[in-house]
Protein backbone atom coordinates (compact mmCIF):
# COMPACT_ATOMS: atom_id res chain seq x y z
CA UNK A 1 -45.26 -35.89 -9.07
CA UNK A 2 -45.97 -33.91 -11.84
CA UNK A 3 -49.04 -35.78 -12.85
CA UNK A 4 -50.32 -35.02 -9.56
CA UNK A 5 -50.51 -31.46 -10.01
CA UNK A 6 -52.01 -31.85 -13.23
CA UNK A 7 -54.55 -34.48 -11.62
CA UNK A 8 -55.65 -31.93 -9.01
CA UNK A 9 -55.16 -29.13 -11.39
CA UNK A 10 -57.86 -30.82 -13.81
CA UNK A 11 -59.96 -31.62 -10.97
CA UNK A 12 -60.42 -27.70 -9.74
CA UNK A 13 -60.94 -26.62 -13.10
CA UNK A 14 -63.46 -28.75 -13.63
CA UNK A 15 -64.66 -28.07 -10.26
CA UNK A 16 -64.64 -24.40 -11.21
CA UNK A 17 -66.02 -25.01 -14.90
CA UNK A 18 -69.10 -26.73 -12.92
CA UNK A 19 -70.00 -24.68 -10.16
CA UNK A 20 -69.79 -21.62 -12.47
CA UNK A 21 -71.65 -22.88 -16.13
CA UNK A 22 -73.44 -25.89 -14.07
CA UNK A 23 -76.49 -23.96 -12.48
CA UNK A 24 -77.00 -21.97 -16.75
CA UNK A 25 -77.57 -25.23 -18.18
CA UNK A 26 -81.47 -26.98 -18.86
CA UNK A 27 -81.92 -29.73 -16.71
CA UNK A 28 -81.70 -32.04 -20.05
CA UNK A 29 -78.16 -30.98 -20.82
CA UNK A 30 -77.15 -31.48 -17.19
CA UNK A 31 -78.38 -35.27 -16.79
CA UNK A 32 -77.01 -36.20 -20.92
CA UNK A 33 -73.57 -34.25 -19.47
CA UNK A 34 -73.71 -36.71 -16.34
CA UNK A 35 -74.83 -39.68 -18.18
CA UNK A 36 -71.64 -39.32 -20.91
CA UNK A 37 -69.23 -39.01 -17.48
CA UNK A 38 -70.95 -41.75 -16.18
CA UNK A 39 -70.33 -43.66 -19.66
CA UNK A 40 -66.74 -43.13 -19.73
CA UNK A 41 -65.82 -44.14 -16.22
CA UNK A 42 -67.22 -47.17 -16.82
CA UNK A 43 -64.85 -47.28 -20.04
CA UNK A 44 -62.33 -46.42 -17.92
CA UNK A 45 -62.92 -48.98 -15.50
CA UNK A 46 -63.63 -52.04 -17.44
CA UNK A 47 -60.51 -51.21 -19.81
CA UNK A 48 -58.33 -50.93 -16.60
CA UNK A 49 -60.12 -54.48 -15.41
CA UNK A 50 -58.84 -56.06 -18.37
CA UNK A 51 -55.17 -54.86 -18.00
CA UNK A 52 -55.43 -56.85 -14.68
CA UNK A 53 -55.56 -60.31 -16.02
CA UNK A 54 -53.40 -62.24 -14.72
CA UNK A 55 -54.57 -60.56 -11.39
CA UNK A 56 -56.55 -63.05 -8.54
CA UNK A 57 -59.94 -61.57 -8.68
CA UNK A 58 -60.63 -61.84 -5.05
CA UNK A 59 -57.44 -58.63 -4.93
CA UNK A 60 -60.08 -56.56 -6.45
CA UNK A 61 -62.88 -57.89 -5.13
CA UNK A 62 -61.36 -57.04 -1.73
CA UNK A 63 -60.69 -53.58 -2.52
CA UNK A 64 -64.39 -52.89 -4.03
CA UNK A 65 -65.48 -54.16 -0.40
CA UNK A 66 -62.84 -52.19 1.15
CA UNK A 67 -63.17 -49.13 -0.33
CA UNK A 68 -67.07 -49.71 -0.50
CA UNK A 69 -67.25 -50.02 3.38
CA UNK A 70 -66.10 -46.54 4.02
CA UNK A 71 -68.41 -44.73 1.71
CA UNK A 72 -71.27 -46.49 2.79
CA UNK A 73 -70.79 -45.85 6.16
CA UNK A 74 -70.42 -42.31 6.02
CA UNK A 75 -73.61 -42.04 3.50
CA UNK A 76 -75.51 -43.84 6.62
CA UNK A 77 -74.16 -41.62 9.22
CA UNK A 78 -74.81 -38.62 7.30
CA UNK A 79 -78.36 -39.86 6.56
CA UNK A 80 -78.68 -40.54 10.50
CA UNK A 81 -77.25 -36.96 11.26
CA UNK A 82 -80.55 -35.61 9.59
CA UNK A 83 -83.09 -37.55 10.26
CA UNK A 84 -81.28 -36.62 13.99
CA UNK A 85 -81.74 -33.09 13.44
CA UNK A 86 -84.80 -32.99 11.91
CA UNK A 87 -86.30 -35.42 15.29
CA UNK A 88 -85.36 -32.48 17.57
CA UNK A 89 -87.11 -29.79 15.60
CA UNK A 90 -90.08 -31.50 15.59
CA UNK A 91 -89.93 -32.15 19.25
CA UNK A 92 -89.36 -28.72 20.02
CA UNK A 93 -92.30 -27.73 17.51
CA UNK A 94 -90.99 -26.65 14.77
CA UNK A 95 -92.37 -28.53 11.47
CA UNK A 96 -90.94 -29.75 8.31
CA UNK A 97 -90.03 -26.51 6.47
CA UNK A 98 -88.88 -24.75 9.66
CA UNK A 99 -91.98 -22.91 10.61
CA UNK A 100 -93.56 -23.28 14.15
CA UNK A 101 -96.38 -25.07 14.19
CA UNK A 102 -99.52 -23.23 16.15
CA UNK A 103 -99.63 -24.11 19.86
């Protein structure tokens, strides 16, 4: 239990640490900052894929797809939601950046 407070207490730091220094950096530093993240997930990840062995493949196969299906789906009903939204302003005359267009 107590590494799940620390989890979630990491997590709203950084959180915090982000939203606060995020916006003051050049774009440069923010995309090398995301790229080194990026990096060591994927450390993370293969080194936890090799601790799994003597696992069947098709487990974690299954619970990429799994876990896959879920966030795709909401990515494509969020995407729908706006292009939704942004059908019904145009049909009641208001154009892309939310001015009215001249009748």
């Amino acid at each position: 239990m107590t590494g799940t407070f620390l989890n979630v207490g990491t997590v709203l730091a950084g959180t915090l640490l982000g939203t606060l220094a995020g916006s003051r950096l050049p774009t440069g530093i923010q995309q090398r900052v995301l790229a080194g993240l990026g990096l060591v997930t994927l450390v993370i990840g293969v080194d936890a894929a090799l601790a799994w062995r003597d696992t069947n493949p098709l487990y974690v196969l299954g619970g990429v797809l799994l876990g896959g299906s879920p966030a795709k789906r909401s990515a494509s009903s969020g995407a729908w939601r706006r292009s939704e939204t942004a059908s019904r302003l145009r049909f009641r005359g208001v154009g892309r950046r939310g001015c009215r267009r001249a009748s």
